[in-house]
N, C-alpha and C. Protein backbone atom coordinates (compact mmCIF):
# COMPACT_ATOMS: atom_id res chain seq x y z
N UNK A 1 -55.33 -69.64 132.97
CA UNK A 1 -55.91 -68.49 133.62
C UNK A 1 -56.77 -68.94 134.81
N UNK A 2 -57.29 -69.89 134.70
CA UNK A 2 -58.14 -70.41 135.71
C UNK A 2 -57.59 -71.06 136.88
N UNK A 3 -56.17 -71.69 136.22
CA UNK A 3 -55.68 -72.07 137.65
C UNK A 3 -55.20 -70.55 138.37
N UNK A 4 -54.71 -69.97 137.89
CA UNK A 4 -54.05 -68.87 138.25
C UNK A 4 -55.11 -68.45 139.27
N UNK A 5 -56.24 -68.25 138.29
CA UNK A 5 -57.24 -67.32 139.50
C UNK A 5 -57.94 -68.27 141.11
N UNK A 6 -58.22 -69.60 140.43
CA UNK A 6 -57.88 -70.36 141.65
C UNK A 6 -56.53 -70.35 142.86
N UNK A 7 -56.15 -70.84 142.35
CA UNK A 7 -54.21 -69.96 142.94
C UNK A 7 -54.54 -68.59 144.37
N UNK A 8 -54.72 -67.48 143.31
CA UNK A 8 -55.08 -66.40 144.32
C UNK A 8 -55.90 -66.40 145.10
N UNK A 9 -57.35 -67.24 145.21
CA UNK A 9 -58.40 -67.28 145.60
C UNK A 9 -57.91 -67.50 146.51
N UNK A 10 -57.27 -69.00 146.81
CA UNK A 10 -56.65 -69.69 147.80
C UNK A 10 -55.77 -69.16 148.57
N UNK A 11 -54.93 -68.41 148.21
CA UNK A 11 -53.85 -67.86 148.90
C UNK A 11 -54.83 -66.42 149.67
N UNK A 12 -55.96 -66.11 148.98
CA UNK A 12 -56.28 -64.90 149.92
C UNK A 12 -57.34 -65.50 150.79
N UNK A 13 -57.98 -66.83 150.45
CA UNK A 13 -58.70 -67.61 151.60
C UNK A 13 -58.18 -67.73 152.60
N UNK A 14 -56.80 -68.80 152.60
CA UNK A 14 -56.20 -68.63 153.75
C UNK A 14 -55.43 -67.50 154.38
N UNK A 15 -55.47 -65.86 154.20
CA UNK A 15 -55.03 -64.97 154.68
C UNK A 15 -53.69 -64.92 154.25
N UNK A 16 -52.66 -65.30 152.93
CA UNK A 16 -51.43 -65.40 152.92
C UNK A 16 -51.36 -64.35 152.03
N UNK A 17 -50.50 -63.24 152.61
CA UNK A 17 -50.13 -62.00 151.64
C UNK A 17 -48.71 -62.81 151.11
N UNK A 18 -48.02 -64.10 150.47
CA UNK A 18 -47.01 -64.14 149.97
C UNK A 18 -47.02 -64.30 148.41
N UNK A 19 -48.23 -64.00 147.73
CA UNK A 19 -47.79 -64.13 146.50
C UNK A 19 -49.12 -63.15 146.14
N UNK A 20 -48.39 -62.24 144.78
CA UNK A 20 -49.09 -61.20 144.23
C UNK A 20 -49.04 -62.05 142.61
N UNK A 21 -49.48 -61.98 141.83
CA UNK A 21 -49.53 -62.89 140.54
C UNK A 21 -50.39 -61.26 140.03
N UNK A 22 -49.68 -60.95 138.40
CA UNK A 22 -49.84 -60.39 137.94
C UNK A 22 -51.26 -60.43 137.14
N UNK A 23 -51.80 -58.97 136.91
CA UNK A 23 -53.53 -59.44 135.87
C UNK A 23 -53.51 -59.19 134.80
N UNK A 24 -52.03 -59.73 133.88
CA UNK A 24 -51.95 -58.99 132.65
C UNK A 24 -53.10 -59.92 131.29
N UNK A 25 -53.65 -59.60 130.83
CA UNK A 25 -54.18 -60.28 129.82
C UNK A 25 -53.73 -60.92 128.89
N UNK A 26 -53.95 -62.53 128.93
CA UNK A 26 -53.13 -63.21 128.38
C UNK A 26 -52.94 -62.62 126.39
N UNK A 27 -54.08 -61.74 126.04
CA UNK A 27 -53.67 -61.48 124.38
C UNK A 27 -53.00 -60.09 124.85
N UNK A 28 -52.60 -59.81 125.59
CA UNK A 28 -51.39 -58.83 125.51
C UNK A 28 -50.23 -59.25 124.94
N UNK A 29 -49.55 -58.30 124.03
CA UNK A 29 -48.02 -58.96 123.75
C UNK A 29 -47.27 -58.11 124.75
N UNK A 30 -45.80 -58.50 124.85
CA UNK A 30 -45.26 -58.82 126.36
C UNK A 30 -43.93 -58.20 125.46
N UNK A 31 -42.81 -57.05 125.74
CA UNK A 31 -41.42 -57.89 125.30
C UNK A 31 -40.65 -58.78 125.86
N UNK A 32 -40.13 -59.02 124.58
CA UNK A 32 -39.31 -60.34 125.25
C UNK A 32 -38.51 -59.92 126.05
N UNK A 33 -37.80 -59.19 126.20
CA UNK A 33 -36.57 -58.46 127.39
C UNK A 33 -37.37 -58.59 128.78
N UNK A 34 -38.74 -58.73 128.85
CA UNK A 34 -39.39 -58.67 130.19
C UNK A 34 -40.19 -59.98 130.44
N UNK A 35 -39.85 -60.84 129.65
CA UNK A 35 -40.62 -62.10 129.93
C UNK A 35 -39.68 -62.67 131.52
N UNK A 36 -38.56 -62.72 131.19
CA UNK A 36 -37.89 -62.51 131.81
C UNK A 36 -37.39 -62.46 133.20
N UNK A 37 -38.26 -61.65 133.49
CA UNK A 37 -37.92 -60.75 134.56
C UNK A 37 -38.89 -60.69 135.94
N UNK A 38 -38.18 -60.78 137.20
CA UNK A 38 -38.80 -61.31 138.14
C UNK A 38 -38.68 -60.07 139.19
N UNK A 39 -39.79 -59.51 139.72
CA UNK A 39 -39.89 -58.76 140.86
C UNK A 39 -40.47 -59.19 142.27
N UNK A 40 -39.27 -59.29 143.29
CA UNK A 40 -40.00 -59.70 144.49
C UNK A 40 -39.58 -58.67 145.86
N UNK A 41 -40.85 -58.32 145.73
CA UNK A 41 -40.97 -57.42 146.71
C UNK A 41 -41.08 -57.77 148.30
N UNK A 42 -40.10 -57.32 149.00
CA UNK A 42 -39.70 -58.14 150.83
C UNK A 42 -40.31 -57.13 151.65
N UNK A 43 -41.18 -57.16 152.33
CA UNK A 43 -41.56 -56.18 152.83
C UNK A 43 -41.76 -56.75 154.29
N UNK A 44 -41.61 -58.49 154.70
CA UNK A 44 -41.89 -59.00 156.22
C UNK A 44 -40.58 -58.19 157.20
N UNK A 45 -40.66 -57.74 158.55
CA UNK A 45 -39.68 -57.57 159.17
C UNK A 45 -39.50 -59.09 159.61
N UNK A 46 -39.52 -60.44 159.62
CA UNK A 46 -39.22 -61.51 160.48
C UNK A 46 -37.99 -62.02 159.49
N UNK A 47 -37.44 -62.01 160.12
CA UNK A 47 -35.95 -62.95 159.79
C UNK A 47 -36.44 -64.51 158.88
N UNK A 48 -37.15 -64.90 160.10
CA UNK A 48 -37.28 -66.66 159.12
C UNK A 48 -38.16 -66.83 157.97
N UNK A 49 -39.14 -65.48 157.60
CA UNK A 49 -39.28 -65.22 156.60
C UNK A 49 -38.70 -65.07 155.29
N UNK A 50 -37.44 -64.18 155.68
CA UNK A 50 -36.41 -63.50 155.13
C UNK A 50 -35.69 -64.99 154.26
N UNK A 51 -35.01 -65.65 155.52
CA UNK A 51 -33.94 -66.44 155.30
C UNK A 51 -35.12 -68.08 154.64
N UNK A 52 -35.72 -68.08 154.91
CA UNK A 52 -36.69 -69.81 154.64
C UNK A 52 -37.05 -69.49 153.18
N UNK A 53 -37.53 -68.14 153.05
CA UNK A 53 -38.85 -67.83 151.95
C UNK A 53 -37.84 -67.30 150.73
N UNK A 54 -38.19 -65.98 151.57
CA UNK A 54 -37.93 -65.02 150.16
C UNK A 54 -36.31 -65.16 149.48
N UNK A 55 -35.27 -65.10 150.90
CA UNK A 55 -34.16 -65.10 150.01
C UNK A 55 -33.87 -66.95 149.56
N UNK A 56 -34.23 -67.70 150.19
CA UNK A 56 -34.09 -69.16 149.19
C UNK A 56 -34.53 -69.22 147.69
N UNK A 57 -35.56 -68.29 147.77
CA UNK A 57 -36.05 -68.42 146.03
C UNK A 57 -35.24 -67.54 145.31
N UNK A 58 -35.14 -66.35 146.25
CA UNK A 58 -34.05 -65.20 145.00
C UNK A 58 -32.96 -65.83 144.73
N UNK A 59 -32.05 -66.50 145.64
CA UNK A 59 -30.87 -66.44 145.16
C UNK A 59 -30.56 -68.11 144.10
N UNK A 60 -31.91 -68.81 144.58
CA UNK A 60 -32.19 -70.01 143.48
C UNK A 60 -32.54 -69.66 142.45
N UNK A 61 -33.47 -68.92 142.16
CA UNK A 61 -34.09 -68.51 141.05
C UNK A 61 -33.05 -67.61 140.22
N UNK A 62 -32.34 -66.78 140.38
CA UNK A 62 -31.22 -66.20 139.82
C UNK A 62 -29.90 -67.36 139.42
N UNK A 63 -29.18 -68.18 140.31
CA UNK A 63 -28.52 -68.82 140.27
C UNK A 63 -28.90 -69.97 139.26
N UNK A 64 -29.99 -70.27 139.33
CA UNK A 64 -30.27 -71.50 138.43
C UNK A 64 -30.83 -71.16 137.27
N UNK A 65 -30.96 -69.75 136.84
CA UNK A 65 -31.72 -69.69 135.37
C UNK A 65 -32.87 -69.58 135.64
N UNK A 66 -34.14 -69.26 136.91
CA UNK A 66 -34.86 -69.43 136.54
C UNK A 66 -35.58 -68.19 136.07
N UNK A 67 -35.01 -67.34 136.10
CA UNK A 67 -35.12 -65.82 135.78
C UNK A 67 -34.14 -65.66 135.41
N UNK A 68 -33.98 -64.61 134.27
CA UNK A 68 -33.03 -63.79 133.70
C UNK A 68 -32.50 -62.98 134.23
N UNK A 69 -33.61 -62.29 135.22
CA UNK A 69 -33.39 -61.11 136.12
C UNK A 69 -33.90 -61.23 136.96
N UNK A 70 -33.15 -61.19 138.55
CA UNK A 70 -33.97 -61.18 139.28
C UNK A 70 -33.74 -59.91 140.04
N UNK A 71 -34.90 -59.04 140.61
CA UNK A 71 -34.97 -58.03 141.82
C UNK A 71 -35.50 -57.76 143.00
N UNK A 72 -34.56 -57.82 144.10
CA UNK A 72 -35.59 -57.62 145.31
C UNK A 72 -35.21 -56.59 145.75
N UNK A 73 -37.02 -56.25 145.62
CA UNK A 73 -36.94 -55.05 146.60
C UNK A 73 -37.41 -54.68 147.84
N UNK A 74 -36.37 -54.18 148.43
CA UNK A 74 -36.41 -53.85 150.07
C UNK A 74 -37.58 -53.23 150.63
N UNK A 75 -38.92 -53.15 150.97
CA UNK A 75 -40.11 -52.02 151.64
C UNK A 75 -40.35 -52.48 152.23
N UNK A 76 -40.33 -51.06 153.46
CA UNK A 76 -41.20 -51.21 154.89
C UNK A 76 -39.92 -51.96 155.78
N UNK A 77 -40.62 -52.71 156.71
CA UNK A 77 -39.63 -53.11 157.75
C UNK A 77 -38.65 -54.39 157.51
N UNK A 78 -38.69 -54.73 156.17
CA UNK A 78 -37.39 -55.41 155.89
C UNK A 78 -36.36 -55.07 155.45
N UNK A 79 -36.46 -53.05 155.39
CA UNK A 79 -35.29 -52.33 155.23
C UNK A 79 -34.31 -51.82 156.81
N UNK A 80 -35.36 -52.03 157.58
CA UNK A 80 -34.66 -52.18 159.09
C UNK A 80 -34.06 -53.34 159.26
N UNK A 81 -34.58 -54.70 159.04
CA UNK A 81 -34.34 -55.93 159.22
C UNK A 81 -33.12 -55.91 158.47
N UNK A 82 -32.84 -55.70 157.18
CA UNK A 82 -31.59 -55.32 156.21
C UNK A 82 -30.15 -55.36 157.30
N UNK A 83 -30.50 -53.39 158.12
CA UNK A 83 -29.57 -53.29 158.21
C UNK A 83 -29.34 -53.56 159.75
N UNK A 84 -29.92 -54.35 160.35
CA UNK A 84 -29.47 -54.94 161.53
C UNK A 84 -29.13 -55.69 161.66
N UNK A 85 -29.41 -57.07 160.95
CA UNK A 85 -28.74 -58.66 161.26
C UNK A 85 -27.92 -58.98 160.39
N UNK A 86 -26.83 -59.48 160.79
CA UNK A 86 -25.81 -59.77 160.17
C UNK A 86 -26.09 -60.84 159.41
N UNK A 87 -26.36 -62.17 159.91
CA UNK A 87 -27.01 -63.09 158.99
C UNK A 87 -27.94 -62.64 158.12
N UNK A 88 -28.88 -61.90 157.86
CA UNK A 88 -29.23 -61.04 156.62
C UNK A 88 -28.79 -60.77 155.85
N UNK A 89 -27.51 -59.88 156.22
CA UNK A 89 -26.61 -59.17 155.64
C UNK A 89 -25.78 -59.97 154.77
N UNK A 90 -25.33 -60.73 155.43
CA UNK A 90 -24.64 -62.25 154.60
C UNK A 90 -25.26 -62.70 153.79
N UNK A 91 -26.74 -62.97 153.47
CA UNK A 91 -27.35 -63.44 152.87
C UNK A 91 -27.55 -62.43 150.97
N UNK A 92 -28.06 -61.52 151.84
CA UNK A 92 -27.81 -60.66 150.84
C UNK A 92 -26.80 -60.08 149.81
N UNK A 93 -25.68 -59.99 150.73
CA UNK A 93 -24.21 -60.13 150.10
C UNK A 93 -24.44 -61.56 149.05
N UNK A 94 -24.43 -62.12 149.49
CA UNK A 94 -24.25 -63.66 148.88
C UNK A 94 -25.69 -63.73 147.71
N UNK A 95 -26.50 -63.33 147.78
CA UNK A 95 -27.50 -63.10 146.33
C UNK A 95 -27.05 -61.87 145.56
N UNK A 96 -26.51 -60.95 145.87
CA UNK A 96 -25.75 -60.07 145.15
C UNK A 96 -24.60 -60.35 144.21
N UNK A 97 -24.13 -60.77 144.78
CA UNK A 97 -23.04 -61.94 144.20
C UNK A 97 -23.58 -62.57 143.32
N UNK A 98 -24.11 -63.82 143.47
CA UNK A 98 -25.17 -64.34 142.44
C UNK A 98 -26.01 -63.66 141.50
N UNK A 99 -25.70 -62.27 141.54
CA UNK A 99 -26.76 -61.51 140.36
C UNK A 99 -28.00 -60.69 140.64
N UNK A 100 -28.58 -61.40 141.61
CA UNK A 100 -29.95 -60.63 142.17
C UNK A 100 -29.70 -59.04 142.38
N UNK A 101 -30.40 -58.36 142.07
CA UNK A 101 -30.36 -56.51 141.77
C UNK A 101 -30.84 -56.28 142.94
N UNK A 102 -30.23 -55.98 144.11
CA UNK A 102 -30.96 -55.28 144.92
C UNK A 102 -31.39 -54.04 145.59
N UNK A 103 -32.55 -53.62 145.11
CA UNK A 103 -33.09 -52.09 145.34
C UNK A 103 -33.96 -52.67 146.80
N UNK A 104 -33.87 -50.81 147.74
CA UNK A 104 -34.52 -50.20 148.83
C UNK A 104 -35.05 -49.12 148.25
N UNK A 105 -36.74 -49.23 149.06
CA UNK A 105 -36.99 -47.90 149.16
C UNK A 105 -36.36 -46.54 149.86
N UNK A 106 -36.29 -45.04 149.14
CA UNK A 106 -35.86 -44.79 150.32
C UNK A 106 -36.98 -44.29 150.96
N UNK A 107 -38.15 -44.02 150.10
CA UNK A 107 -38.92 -43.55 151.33
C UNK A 107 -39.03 -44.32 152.58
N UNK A 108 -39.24 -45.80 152.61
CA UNK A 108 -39.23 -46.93 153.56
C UNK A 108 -38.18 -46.54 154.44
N UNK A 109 -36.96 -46.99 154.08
CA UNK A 109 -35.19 -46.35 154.93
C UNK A 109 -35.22 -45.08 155.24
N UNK A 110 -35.68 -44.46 154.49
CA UNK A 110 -35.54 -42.91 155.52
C UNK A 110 -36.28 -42.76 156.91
N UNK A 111 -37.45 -43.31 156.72
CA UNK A 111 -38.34 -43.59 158.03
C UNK A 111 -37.83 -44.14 158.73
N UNK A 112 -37.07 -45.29 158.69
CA UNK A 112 -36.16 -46.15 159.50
C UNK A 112 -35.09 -45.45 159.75
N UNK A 113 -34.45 -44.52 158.96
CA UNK A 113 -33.10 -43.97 159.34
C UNK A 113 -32.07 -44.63 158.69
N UNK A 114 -32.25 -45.54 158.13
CA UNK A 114 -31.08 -46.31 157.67
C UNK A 114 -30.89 -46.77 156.39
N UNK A 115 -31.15 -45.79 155.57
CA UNK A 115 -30.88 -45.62 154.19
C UNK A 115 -29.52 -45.13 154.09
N UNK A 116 -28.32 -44.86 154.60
CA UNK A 116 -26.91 -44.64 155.00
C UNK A 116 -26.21 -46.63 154.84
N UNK A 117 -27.14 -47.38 155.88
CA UNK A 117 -26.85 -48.45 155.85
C UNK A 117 -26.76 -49.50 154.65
N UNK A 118 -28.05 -49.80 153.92
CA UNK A 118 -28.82 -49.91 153.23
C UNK A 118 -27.80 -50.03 151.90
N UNK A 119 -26.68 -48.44 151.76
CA UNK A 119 -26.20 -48.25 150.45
C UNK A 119 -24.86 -48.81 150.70
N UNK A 120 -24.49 -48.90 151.82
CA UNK A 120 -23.38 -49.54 151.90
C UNK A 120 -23.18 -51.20 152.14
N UNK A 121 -24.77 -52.12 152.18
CA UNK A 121 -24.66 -53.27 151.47
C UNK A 121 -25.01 -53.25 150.13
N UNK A 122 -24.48 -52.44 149.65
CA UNK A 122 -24.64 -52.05 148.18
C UNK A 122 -26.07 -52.16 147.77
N UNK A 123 -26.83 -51.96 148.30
CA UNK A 123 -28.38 -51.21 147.78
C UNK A 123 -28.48 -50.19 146.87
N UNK A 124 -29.18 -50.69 145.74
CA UNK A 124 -29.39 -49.03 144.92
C UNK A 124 -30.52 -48.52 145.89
N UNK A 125 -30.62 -47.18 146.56
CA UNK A 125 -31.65 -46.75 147.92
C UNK A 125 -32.10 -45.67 146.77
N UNK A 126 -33.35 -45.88 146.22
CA UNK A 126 -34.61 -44.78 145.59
C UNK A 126 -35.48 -45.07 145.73
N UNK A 127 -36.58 -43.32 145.41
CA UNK A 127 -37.91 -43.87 145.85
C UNK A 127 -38.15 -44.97 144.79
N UNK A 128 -39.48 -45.62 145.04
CA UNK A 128 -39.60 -46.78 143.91
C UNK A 128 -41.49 -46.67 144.31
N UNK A 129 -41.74 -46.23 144.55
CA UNK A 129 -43.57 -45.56 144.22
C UNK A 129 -43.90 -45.69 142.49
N UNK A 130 -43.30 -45.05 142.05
CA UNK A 130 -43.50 -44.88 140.48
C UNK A 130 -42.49 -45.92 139.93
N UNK A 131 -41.39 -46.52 140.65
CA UNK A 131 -40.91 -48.08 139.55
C UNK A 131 -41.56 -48.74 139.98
N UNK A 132 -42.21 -49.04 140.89
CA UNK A 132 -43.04 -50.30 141.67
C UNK A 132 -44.38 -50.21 140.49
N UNK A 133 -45.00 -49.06 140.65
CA UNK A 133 -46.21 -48.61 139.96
C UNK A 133 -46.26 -49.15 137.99
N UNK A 134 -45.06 -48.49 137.45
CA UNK A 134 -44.90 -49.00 136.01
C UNK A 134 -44.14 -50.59 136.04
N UNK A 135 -43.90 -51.03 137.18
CA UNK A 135 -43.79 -52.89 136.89
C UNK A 135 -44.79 -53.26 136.78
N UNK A 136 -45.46 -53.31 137.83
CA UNK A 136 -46.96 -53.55 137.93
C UNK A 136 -47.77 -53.67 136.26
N UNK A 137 -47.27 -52.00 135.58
CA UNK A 137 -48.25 -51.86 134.66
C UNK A 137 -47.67 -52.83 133.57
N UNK A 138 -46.92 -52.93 133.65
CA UNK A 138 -46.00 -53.79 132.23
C UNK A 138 -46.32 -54.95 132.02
N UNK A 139 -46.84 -55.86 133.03
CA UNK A 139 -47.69 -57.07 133.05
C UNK A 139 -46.14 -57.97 133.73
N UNK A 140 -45.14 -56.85 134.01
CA UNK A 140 -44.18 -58.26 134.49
C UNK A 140 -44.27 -59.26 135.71
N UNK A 141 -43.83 -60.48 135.99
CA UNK A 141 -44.43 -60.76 137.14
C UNK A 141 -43.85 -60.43 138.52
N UNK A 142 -44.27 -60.63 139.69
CA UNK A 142 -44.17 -59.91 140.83
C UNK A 142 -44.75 -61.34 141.91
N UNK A 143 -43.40 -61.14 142.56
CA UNK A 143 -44.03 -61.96 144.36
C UNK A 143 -43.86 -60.77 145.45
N UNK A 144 -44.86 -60.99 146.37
CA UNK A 144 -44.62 -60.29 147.54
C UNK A 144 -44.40 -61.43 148.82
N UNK A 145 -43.31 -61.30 149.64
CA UNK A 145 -43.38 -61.58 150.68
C UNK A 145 -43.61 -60.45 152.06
């Protein structure tokens, strides 16, 4: 617990919104179906974000076992970023493939307009306010890039 909270300290010292670490209490019991289970939420519009960061770990972390489940989800301007670059697009295709679940907001894509796009790289496109909200509560864990 202590490294953990060291961990965050650090990451919000140096100004890095890339990792959210959950505050579940360690005498909570957990199910096992959700130990599991990995939520990473993409919300940078920058590409080398996209391609260096977030999708190197999804489609490792799925591919290699290191999650059971993995999900990324699309908010804000990496649902524009989605559906404009093709190298994205590839990328994503290619962690889909590999297993990774990938949900868009649509409130996010509708603002953008391109929640049309979005479903046709096979995005499940819903709001996710209230799934975002009960992950959170479940104690499962969560990265943000």
């Amino acid at each position: 617990m202590k490294k953990r909270f060291l961990l965050v300290l650090t990451l919000i010292c140096l100004g890095s919104n890339s990792l959210i670490l959950n505050a579940m209490n360690p005498s909570e019991e957990m199910n096992p179906d959700e130990t599991g289970q990995l939520l990473i939420v993409w919300t940078s519009g920058d590409p080398d974000v996209a391609l260096k960061m977030v999708f190197m770990y999804a489609h490792n972390a799925r591919k290699n076992g290191w999650w059971d489940n993995v999900t990324l989800l699309v908010w804000g301007p990496s649902a524009r970023l989605s559906s404009e670059n093709a190298e994205i697009q590839e990328s994503l295709k290619k962690m889909k493939e590999a297993g990774v679940e990938l949900i868009a907001c649509k409130g996010c894509a509708d603002q953008y307009g391109v929640s049309p796009k979005l479903q046709a790289l096979g995005m499940d496109v819903k709001y996710t306010g209230t799934y975002l909200t009960e992950y959170i509560k479940s104690g499962r864990k969560i990265i943000s890039f």
